[in-house]
PDB file of N, CA and C in Angstrom:
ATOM      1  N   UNK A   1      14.733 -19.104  -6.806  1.00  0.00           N
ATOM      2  CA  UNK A   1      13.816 -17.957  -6.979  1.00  0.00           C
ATOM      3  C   UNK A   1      13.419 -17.398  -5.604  1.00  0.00           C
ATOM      4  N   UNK A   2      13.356 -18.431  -4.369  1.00  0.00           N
ATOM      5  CA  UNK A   2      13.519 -17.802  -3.517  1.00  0.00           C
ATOM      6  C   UNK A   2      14.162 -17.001  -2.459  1.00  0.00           C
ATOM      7  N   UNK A   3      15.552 -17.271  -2.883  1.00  0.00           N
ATOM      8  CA  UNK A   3      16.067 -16.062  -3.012  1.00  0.00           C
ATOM      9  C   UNK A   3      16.252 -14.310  -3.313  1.00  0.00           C
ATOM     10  N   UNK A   4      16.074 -14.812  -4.107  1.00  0.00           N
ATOM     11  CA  UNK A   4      15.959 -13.870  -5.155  1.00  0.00           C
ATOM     12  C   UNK A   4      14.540 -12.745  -4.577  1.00  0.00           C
ATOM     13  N   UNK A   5      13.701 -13.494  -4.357  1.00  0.00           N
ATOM     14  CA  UNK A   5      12.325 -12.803  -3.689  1.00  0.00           C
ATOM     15  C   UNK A   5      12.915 -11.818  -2.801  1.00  0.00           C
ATOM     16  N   UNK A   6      13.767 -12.852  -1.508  1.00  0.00           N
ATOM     17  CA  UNK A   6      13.882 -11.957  -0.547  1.00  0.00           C
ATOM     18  C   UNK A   6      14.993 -11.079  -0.925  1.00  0.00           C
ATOM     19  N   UNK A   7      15.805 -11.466  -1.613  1.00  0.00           N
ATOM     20  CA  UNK A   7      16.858 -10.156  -1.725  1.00  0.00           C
ATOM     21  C   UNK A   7      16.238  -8.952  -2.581  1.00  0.00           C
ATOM     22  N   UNK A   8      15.311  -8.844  -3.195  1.00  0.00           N
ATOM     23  CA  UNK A   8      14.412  -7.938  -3.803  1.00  0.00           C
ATOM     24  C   UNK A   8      13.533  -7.344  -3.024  1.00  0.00           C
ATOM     25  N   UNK A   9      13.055  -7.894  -1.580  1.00  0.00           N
ATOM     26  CA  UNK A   9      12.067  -7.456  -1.070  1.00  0.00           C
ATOM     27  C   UNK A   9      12.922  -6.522   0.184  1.00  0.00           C
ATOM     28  N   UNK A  10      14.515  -6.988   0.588  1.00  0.00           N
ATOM     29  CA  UNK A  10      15.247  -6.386   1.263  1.00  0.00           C
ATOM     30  C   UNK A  10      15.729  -5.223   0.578  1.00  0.00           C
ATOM     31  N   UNK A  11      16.053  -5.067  -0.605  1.00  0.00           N
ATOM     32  CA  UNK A  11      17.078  -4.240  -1.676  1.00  0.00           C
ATOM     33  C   UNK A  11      15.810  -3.133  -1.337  1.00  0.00           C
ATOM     34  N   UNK A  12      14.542  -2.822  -1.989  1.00  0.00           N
ATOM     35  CA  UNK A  12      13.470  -1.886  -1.785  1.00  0.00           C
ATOM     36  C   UNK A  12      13.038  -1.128  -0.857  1.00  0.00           C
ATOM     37  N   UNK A  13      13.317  -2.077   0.237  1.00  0.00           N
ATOM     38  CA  UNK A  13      12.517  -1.398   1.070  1.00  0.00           C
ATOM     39  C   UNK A  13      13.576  -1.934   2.314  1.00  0.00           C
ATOM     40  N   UNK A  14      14.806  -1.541   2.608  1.00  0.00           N
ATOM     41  CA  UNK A  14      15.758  -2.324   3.537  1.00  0.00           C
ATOM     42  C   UNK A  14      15.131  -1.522   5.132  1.00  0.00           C
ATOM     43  N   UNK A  15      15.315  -0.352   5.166  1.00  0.00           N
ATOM     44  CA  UNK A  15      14.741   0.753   6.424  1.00  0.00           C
ATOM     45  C   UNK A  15      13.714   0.044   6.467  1.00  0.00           C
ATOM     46  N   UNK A  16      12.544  -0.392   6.137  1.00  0.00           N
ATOM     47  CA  UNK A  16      11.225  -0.821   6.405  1.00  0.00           C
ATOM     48  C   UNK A  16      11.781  -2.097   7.670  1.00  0.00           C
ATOM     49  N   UNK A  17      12.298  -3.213   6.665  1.00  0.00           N
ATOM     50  CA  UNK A  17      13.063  -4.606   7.555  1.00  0.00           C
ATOM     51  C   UNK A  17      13.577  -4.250   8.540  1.00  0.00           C
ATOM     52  N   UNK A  18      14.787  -2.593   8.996  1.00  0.00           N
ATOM     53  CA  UNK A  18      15.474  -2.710  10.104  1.00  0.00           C
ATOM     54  C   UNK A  18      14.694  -1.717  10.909  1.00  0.00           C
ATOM     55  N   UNK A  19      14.009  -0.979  10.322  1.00  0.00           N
ATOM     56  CA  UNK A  19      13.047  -0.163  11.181  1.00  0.00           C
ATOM     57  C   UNK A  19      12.420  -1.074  12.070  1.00  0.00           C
ATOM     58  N   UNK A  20      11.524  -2.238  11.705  1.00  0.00           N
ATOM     59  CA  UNK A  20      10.396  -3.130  12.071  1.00  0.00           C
ATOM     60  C   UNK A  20      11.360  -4.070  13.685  1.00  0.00           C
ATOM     61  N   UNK A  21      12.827  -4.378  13.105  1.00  0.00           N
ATOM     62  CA  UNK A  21      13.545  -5.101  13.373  1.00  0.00           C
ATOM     63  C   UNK A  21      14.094  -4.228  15.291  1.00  0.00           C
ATOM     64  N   UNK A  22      14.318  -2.903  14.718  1.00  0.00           N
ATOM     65  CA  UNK A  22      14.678  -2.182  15.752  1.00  0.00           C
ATOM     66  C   UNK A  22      13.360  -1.850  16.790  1.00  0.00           C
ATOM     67  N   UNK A  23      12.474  -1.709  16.048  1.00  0.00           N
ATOM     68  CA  UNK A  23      11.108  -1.687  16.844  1.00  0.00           C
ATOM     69  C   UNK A  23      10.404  -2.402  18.025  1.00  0.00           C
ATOM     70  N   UNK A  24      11.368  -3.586  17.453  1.00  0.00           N
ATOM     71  CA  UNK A  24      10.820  -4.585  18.656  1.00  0.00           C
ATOM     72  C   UNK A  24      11.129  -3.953  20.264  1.00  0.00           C
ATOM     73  N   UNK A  25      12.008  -2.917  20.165  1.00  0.00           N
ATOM     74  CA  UNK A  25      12.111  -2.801  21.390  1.00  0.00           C
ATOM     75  C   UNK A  25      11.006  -1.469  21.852  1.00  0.00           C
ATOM     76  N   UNK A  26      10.312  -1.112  20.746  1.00  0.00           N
ATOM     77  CA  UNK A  26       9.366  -0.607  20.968  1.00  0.00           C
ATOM     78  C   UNK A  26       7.867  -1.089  21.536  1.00  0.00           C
ATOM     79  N   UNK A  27       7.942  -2.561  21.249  1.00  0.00           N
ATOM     80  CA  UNK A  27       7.003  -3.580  22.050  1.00  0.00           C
ATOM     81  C   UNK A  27       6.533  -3.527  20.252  1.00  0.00           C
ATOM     82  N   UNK A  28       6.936  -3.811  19.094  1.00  0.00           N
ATOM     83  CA  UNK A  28       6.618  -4.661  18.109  1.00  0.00           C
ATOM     84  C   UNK A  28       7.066  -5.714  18.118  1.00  0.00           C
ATOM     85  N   UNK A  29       6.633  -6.976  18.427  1.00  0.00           N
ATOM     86  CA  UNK A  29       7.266  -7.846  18.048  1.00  0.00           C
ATOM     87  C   UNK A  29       6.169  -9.018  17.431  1.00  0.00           C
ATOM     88  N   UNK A  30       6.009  -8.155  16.324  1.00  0.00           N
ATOM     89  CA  UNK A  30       4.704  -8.842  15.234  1.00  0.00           C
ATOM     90  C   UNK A  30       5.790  -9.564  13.825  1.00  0.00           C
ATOM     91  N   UNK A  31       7.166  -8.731  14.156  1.00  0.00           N
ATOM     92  CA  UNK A  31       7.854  -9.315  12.973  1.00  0.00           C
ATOM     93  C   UNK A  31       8.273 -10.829  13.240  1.00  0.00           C
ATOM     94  N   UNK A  32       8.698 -10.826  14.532  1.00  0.00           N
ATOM     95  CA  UNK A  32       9.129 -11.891  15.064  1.00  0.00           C
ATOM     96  C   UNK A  32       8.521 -13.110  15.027  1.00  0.00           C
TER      97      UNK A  32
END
């Protein structure tokens, strides 16, 4: 099931994950 969570929480909202992801070089690195 936990799986499943994250592939549901990636499938929705995927730009959110690589936005956040690419950001870091914006000085986010809250995902990390």
């Amino acid at each position: 099931m936990v799986k499943s969570k994250k592939k549901k929480e990636l499938i929705p909202q995927p730009n959110s994950r690589f936005l956040r992801v690419k950001c870091l070089n914006c000085g986010n690195q809250q995902i990390i």
